[in-house]
Protein backbone atom coordinates (compact mmCIF):
# COMPACT_ATOMS: atom_id res chain seq x y z
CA UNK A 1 -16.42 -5.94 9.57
CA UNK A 2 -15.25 -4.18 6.32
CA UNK A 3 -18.99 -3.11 5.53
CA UNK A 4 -19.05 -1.39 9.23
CA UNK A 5 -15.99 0.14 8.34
CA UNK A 6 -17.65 1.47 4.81
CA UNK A 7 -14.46 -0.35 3.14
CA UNK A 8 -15.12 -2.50 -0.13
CA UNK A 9 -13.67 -6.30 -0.47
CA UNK A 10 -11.52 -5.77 -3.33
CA UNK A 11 -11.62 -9.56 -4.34
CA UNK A 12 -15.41 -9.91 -4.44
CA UNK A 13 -15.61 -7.03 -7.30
CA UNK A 14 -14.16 -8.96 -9.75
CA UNK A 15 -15.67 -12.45 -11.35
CA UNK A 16 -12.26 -15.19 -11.41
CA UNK A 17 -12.10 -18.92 -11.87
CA UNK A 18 -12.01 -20.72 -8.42
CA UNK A 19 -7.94 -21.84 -9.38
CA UNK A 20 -7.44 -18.09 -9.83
CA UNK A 21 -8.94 -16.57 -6.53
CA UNK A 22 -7.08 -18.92 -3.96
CA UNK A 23 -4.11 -17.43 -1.67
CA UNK A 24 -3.28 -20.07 0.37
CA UNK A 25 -2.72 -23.57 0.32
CA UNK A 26 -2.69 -26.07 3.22
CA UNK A 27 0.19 -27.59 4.41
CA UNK A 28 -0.73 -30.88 2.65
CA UNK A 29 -1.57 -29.27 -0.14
CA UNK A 30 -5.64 -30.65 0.16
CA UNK A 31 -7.39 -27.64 1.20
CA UNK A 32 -7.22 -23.72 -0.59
CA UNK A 33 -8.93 -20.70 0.74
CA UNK A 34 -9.43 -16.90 -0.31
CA UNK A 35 -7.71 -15.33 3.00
CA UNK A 36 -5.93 -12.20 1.65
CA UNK A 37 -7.95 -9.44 0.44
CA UNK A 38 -7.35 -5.80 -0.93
CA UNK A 39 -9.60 -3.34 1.29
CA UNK A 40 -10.60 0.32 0.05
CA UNK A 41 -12.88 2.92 0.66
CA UNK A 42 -13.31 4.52 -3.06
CA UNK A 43 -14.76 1.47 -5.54
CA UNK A 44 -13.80 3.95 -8.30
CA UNK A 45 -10.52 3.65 -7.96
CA UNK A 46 -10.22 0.05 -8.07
CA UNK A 47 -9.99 -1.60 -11.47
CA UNK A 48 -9.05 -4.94 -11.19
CA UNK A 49 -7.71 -7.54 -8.29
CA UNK A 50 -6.12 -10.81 -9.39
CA UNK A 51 -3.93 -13.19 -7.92
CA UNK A 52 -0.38 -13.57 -9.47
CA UNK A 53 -0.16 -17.65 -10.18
CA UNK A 54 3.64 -18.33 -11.11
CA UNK A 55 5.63 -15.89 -8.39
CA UNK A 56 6.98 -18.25 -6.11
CA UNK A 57 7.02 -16.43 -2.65
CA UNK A 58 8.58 -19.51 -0.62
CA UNK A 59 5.29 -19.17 1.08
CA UNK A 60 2.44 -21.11 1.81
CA UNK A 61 0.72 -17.36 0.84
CA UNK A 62 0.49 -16.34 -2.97
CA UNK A 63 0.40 -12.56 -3.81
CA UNK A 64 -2.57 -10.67 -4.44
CA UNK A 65 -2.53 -7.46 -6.97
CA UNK A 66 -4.22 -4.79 -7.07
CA UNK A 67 -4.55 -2.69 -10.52
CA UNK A 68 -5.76 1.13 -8.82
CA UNK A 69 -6.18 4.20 -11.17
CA UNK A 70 -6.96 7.38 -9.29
CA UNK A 71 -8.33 10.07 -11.06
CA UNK A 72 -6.75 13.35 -9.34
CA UNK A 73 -9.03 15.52 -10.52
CA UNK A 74 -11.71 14.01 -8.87
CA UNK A 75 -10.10 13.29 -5.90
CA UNK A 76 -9.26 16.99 -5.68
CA UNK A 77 -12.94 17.80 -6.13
CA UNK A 78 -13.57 15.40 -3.40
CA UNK A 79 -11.57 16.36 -0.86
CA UNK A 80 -12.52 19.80 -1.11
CA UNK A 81 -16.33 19.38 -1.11
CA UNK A 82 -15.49 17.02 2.17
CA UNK A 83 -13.65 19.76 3.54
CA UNK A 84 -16.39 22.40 3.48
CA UNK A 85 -18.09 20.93 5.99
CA UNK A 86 -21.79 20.74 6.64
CA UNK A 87 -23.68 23.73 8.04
CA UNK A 88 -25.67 23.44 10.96
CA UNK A 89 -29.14 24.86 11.29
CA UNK A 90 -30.18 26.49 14.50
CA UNK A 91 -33.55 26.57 14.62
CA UNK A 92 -35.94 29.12 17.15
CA UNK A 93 -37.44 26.46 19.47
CA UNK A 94 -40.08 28.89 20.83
CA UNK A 95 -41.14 29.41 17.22
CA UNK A 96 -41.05 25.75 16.88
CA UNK A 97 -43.37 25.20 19.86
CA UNK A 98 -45.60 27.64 18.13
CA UNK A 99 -46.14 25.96 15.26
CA UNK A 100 -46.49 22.48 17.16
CA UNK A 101 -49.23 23.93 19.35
CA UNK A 102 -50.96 26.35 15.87
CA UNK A 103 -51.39 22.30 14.33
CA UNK A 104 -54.15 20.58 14.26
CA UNK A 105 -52.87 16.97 15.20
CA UNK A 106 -56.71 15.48 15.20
């Protein structure tokens, strides 16, 4: 779903030991899974995701971090060539049709 959504799994970018990528525990304490993530849409600006291990959030949940550095320069330059928009070509379609029929297709 995040790839459809051209997001990036913030988690899967950066290599941790198995005790250091679990966010929540089981209620008998047997099983541990990887169910919070950090989504973006810029890779760039994401620099490293860890869990934090001794905050005790009274949770079955432990909290996930995100270290994001966001280069504002770049973002400026980015927003601005996204902002020009695309133009549009209008083409002749008669002249097209000439062309087509002009070609030698065999």
């Amino acid at each position: 779903m995040a790839e459809a959504r051209q997001l990036y799994i913030g988690n899967s970018l950066f290599r941790k030991r198995e005790r250091k990528r679990w966010t929540w525990i089981s209620p008998n304490s047997k099983h541990r899974s990887e169910t919070d993530y950090i989504l973006v849409d810029k890779r760039r600006i994401l620099h490293d995701v860890s869990v934090v291990t001794p905050f005790n959030t009274g949770s079955d949940h432990r909290l996930v971090r995100a270290r994001v550095v966001i280069d504002e320069k770049r973002e400026k330059m980015a927003l601005y060539l996204a902002s020009k928009g695309k133009r549009v070509r209008v083409y002749n379609e008669a002249k097209l049709q000439e062309a087509i029929m002009q070609e030698d297709w065999c």
